[in-house]
Protein backbone atom coordinates (compact mmCIF):
# COMPACT_ATOMS: atom_id res chain seq x y z
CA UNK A 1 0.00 0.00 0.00
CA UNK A 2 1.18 3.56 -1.10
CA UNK A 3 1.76 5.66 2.33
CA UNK A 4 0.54 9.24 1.24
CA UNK A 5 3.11 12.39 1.82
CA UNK A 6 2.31 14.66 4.19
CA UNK A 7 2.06 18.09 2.80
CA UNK A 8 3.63 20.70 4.77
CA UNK A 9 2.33 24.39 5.15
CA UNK A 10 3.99 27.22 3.29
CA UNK A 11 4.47 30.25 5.91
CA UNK A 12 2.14 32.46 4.35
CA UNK A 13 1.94 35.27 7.31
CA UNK A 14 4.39 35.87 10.33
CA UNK A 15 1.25 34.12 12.40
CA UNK A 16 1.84 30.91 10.48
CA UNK A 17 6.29 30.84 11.75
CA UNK A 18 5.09 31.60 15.29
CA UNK A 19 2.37 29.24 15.60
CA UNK A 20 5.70 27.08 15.76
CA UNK A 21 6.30 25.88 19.25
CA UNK A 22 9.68 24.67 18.48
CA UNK A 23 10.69 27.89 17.36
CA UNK A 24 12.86 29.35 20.42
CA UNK A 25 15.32 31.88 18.81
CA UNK A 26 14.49 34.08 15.66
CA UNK A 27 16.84 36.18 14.40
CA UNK A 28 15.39 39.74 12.40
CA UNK A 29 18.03 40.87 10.12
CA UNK A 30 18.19 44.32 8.24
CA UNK A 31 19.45 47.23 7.20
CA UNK A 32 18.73 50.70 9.36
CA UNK A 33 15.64 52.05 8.28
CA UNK A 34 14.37 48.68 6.59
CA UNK A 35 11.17 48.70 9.39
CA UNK A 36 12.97 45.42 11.33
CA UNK A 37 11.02 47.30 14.36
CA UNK A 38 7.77 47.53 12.71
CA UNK A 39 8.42 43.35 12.29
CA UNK A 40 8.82 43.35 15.69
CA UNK A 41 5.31 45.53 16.46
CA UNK A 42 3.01 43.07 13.53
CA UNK A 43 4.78 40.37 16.00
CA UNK A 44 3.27 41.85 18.70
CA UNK A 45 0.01 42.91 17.40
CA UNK A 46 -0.34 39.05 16.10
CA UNK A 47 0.06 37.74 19.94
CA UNK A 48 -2.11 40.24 20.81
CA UNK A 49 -5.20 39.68 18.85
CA UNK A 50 -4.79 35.66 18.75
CA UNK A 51 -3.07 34.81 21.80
CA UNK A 52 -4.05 37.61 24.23
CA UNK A 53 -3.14 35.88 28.14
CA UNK A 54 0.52 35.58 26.37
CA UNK A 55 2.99 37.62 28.25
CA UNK A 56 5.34 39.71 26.17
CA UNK A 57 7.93 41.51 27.18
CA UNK A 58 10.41 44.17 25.46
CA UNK A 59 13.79 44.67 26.19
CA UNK A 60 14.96 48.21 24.70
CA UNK A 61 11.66 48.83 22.79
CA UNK A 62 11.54 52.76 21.31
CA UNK A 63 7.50 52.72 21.66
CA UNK A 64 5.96 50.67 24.24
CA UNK A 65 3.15 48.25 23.45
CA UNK A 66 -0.27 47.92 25.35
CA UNK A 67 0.26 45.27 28.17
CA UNK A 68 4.45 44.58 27.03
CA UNK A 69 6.30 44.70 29.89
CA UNK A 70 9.30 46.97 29.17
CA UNK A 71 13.07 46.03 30.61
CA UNK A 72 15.95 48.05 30.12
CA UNK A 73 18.13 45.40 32.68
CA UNK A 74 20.36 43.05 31.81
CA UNK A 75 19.23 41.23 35.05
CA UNK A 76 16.09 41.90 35.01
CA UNK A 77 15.44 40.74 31.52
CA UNK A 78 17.45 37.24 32.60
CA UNK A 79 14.77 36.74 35.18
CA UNK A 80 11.83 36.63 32.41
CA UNK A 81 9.59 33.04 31.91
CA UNK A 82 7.58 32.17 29.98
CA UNK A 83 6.86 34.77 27.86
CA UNK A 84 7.68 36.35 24.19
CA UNK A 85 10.69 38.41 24.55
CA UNK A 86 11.46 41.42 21.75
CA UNK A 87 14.84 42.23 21.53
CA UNK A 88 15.88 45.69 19.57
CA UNK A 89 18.44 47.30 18.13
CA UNK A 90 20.78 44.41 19.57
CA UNK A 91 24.06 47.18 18.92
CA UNK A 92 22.38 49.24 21.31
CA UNK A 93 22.60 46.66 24.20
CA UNK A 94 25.73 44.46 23.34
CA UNK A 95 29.07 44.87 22.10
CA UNK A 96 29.74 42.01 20.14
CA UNK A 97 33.07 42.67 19.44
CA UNK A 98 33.82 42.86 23.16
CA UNK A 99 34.66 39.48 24.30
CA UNK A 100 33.49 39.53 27.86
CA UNK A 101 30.21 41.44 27.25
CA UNK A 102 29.47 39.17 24.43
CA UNK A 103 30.26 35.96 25.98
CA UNK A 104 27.75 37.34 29.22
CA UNK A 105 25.10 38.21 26.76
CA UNK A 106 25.14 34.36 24.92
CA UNK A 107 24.45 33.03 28.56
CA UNK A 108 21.50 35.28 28.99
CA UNK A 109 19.97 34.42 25.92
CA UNK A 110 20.79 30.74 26.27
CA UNK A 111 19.32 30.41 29.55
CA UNK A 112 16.00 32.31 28.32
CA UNK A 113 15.66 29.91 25.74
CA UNK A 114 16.05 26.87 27.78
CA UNK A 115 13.18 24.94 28.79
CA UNK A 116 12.86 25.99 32.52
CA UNK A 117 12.71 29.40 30.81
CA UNK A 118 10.22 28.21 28.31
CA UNK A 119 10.92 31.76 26.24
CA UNK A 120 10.54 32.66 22.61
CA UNK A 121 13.12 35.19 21.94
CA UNK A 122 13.02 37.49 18.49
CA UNK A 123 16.50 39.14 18.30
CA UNK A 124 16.86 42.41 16.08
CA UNK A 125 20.19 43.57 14.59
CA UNK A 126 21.63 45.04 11.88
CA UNK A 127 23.68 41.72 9.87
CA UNK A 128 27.21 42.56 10.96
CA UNK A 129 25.53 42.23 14.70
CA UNK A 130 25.22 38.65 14.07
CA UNK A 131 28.63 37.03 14.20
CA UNK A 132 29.01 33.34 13.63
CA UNK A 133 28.55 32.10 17.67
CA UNK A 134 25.00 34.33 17.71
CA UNK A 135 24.04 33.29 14.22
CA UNK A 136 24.39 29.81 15.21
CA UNK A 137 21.90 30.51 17.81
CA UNK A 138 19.27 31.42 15.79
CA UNK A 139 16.25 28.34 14.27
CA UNK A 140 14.88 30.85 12.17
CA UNK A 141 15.80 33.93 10.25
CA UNK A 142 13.64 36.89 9.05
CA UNK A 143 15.53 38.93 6.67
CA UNK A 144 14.49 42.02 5.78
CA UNK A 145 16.57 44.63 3.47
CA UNK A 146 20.18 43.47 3.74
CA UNK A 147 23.36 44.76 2.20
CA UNK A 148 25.28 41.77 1.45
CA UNK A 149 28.91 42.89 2.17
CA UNK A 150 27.24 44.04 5.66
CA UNK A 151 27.15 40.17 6.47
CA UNK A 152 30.08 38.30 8.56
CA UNK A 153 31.80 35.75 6.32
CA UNK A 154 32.07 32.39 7.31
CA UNK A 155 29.06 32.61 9.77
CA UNK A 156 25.36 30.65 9.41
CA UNK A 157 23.70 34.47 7.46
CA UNK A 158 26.58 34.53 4.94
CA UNK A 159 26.06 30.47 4.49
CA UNK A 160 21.98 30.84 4.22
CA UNK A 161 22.28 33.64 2.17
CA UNK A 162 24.95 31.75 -0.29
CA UNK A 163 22.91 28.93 -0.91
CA UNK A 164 19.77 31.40 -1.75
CA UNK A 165 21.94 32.84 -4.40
CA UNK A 166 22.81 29.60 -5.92
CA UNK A 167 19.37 28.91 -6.19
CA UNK A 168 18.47 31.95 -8.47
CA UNK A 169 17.12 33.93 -5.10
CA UNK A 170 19.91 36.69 -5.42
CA UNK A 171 21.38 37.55 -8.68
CA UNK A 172 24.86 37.28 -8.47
CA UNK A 173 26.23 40.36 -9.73
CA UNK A 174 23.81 42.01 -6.55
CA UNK A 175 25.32 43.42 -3.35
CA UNK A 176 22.24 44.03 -2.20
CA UNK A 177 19.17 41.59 -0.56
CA UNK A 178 16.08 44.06 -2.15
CA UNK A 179 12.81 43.64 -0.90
CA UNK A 180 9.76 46.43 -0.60
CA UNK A 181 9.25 48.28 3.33
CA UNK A 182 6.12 46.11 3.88
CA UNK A 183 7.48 42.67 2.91
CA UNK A 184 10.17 40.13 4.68
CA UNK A 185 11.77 36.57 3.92
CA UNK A 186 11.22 33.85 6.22
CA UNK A 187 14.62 31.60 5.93
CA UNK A 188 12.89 28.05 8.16
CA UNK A 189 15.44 25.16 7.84
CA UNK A 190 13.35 22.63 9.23
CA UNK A 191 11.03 23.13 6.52
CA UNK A 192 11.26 21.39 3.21
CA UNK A 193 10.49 24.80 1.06
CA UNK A 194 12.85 26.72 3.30
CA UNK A 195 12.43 30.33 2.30
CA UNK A 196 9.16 31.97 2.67
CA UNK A 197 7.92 35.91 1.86
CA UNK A 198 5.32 37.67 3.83
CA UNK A 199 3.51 40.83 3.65
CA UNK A 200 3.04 43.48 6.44
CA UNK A 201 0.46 45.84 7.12
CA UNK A 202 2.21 49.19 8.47
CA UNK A 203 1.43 50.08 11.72
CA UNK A 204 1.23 53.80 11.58
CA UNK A 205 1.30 53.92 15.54
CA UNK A 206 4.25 52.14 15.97
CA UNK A 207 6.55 53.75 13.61
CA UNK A 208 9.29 55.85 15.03
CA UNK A 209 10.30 57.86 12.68
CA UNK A 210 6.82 59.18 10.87
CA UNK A 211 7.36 62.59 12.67
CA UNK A 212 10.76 63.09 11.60
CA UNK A 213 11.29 66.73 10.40
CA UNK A 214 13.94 66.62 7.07
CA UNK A 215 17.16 68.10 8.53
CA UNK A 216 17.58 70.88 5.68
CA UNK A 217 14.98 73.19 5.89
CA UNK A 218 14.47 74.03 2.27
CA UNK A 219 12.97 77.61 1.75
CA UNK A 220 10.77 76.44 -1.00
């Protein structure tokens, strides 16, 4: 008797990745001013509406969300359970290229993700944040906007994003990962089809920088 194949999902929407209990690290990779934070806020808005008695909790956040608990502590934030944890701007908190700090950061986050932690932990940085021990940390990967040279050779972004260009997803002669402001890819190794894109609605609220003033002051 023929066994029948399982068809697995596509990720169609960032609801369908997190629905993913086995999901415990998720790395959100840009360029500045690519809207990783408004990522971060549709994250938050999803939980929200679908899952409201989940705790979330935001660890540098630049605009708090209704009912996130907001940490700027080191210590505090290693204390958190059972909860989803929003990490931004990850320059802003870490040095990665200091030794010491970096190597106490790595603990933190691998004790949050533990299982007596029970955590789900979505990490923003810009790509040369993510050297190879913190890439190597991460199941998933949502990339938005990325300049490729930005990337850390040798470590798990520069190998994901290598083997998308071999498979037509990047032309080669292109420095550049291009995508539109309200879309992302969805890099899931576990999966068979292994790179998903999504759309975004923008979240006019949450957007930091919609009541910029341009820095020249043209007279006309």
């Amino acid at each position: 008797m023929k066994i029948a194949s399982i068809i697995e999902p596509p990720i169609l929407e960032l609801e369908d990745l997190l629905r993913d209990s086995t999901v415990r690290v998720i790395g959100l990779v840009g360029d500045k001013n690519q809207g990783k934070s408004g990522v971060l806020y549709n994250i938050c808005d999803i939980i929200k509406r679908k899952a409201p008695e989940t705790k979330i909790v935001g660890f540098r956040m630049q605009i708090e969300f209704p009912g996130m608990l907001m940490l700027n502590d080191m210590t505090e934030l290693s204390l958190v359970r059972d909860s989803i944890i929003c990490l931004d701007e990850l320059k802003t908190f870490v040095d990665t290229d200091n030794r010491t700090e970096f190597n106490d950061f790595l603990t933190i986050l691998q004790t949050l993700y533990h299982p007596y932690r029970n955590n789900t932990i979505i990490l923003s940085g810009l790509a040369h944040n993510f050297n190879g021990k913190l890439s190597g940390e991460l199941d998933v990967v949502i990339f938005k906007q990325t300049t490729m040279i930005s990337i850390i050779k040798r470590s798990m972004l520069d190998n994901i994003l290598k083997g998308f260009k071999h498979q037509g997803g990047i032309s080669k002669d292109k420095y550049m990962l291009s995508m539109r402001k309200d879309e992302a890819l969805i890099y899931n190794p576990r999966m068979e089809k292994r790179w998903h894109n999504v759309t975004l609605p923008y979240l006019k609220q949450y957007d930091v920088k919609r009541d910029n003033q341009p820095v020249i002051k043209w007279k006309d």
